[in-house]
N, C-alpha and C. Protein backbone atom coordinates (compact mmCIF):
# COMPACT_ATOMS: atom_id res chain seq x y z
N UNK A 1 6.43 -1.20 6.47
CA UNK A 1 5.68 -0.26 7.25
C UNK A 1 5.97 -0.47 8.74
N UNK A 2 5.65 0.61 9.32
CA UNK A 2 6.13 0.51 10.81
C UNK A 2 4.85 -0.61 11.64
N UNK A 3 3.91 -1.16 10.78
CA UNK A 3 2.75 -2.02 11.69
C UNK A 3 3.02 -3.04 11.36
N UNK A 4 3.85 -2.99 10.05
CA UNK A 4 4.63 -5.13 9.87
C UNK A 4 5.04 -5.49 11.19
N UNK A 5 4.68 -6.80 10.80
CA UNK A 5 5.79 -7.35 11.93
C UNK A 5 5.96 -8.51 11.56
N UNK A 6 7.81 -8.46 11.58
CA UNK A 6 8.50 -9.59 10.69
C UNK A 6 8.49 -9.49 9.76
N UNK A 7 8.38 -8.20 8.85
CA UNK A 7 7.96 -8.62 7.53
C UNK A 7 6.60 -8.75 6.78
N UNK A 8 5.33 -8.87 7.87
CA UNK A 8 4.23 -9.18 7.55
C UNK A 8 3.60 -8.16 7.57
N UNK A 9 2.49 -7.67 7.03
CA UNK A 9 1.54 -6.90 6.92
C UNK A 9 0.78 -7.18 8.13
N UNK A 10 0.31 -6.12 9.28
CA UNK A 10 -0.93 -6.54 9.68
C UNK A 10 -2.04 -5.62 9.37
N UNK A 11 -1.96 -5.75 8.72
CA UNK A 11 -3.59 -5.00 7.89
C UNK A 11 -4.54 -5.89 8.66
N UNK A 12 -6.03 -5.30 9.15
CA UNK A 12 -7.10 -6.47 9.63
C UNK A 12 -7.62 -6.19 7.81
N UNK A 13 -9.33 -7.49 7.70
CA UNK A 13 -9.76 -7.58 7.06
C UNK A 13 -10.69 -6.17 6.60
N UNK A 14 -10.48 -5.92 5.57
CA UNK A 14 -11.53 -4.58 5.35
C UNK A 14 -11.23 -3.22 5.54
N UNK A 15 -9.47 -3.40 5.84
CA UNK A 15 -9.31 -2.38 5.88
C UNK A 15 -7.75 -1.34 5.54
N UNK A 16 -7.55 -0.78 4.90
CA UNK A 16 -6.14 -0.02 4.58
C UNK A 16 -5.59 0.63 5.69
N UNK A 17 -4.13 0.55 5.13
CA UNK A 17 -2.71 0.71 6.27
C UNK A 17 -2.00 1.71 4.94
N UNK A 18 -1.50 2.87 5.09
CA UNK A 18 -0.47 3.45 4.45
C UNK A 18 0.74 4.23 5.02
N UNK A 19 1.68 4.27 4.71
CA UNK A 19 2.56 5.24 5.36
C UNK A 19 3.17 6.04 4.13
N UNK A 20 3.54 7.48 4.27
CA UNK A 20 4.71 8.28 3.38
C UNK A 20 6.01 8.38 3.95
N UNK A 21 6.34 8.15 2.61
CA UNK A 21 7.86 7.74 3.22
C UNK A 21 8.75 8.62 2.05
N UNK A 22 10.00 9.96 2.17
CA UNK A 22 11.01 9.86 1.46
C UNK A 22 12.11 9.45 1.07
N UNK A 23 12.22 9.11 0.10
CA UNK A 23 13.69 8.82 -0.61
C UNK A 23 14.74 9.69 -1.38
N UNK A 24 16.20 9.33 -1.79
CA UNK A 24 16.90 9.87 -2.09
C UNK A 24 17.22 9.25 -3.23
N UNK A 25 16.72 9.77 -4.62
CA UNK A 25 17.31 9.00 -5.59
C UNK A 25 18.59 10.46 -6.33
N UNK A 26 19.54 9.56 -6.34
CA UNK A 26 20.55 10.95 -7.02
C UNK A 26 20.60 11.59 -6.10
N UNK A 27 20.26 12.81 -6.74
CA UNK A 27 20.50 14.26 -5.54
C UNK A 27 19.46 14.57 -5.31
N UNK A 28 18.18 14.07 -5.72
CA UNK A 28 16.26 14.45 -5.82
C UNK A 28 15.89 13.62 -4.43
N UNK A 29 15.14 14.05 -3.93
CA UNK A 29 14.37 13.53 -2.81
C UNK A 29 13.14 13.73 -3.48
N UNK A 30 12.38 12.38 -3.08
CA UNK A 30 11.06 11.79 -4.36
C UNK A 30 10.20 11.31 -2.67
N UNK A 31 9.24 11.96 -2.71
CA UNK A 31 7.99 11.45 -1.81
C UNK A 31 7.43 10.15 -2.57
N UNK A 32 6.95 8.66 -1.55
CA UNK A 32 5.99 8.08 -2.27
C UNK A 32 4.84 7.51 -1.07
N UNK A 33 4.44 6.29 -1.48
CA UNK A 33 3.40 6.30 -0.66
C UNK A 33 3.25 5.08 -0.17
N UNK A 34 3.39 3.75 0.85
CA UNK A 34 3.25 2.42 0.89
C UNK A 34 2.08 1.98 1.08
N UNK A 35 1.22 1.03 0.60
CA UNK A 35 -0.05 1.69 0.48
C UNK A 35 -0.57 -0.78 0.57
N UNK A 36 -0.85 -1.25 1.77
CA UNK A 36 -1.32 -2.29 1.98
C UNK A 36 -3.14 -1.89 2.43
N UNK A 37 -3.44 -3.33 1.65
CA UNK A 37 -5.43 -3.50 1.84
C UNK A 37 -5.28 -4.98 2.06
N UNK A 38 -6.35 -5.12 2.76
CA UNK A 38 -6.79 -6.77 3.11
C UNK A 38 -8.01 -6.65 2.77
N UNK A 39 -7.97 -7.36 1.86
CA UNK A 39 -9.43 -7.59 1.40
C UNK A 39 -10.20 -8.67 2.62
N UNK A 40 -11.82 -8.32 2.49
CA UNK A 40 -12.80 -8.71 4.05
C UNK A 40 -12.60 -10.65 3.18
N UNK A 41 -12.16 -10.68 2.16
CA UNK A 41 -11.79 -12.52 2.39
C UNK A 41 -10.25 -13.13 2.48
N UNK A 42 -9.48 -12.04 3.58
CA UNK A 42 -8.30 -12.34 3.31
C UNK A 42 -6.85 -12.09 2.58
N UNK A 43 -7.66 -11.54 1.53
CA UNK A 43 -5.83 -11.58 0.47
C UNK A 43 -5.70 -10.18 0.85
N UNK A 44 -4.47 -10.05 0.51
CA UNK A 44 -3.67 -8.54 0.68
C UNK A 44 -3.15 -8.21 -0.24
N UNK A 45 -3.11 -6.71 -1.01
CA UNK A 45 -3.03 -6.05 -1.55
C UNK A 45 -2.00 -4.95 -1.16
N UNK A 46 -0.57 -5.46 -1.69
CA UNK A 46 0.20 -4.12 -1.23
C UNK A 46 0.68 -3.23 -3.05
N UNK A 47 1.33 -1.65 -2.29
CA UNK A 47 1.81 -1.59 -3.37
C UNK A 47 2.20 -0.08 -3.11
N UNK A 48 2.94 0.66 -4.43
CA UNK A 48 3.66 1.95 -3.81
C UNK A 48 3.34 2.97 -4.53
N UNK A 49 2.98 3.91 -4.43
CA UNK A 49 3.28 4.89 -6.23
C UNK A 49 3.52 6.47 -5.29
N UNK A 50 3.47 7.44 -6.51
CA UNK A 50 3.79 9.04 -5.99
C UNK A 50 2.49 9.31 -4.79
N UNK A 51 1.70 9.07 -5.10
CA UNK A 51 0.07 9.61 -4.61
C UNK A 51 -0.53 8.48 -4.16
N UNK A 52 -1.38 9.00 -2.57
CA UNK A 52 -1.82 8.11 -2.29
C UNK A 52 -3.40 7.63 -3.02
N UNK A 53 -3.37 8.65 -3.90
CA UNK A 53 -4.30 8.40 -4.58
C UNK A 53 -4.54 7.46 -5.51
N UNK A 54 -3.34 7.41 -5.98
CA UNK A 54 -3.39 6.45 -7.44
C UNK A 54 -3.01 5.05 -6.58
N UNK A 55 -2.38 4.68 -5.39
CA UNK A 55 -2.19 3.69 -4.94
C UNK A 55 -3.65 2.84 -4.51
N UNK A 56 -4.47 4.03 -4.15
CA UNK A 56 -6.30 3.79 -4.02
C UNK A 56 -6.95 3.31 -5.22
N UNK A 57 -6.42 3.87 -6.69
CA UNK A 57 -6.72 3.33 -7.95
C UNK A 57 -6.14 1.93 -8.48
N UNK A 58 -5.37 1.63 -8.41
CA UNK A 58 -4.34 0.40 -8.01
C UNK A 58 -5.12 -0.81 -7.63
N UNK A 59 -5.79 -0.55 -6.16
CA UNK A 59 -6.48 -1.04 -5.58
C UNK A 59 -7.89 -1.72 -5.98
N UNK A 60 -8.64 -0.39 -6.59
CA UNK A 60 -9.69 -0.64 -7.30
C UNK A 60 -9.49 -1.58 -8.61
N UNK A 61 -8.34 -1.43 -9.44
CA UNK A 61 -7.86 -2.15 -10.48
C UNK A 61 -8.09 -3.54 -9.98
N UNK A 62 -7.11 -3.87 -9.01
CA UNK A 62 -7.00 -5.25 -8.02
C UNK A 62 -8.53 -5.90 -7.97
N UNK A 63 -9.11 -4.95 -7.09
CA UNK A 63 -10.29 -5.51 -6.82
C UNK A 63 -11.52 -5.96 -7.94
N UNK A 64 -11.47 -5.95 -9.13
CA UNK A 64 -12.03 -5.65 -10.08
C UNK A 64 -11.58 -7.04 -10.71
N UNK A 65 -10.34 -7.68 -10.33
CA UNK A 65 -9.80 -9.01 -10.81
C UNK A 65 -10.33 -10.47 -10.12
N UNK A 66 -10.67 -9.95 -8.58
CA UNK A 66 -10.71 -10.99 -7.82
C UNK A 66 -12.15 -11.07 -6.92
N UNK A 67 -12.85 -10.23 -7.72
CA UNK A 67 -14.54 -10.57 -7.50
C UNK A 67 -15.45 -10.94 -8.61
C-alpha cells in the first residue's frame, strides 16, 4: 500500500487502511482490494479479495479467532 513504509503496514490501532488496485492477468484486467486492520491490541490483519466487502468479512472471520 502506498502508507507502508518499508514494507510495513502503518495501520494505527483500531483502525483499517485499504487501497484498489488493478491487475493484468492474461488479457483480463481483474480489480481487487488490499485490505490491512490493526487490531486496538496490536496484531494486524492484512489480506486481498475482489470486494472490499468480503475483505471486511475476512476480517470478522479473523477476529472471531483471537478474542
Amino acid at each position: 500500500m502506498r502508507t507502508d513504509v518499508q514494507g510495513c503496514s502503518t495501520c494505527p490501532a483500531g483502525e483499517e487502511r485499504y487501497e484498489k488496485f488493478t491487475a493484468k492477468i492474461g488479457r483480463e484486467r481483474v480489480t481487487r482490494y488490499q485490505y490491512d486492520y490493526r487490531h486496538p491490541n496490536g496484531q494486524l490483519f492484512s489480506t486481498f479479495s475482489r470486494t472490499l466487502e468480503r475483505c471486511r468479512e475476512k476480517r470478522d472471520e479473523w477476529m472471531k479467532t483471537i478474542q
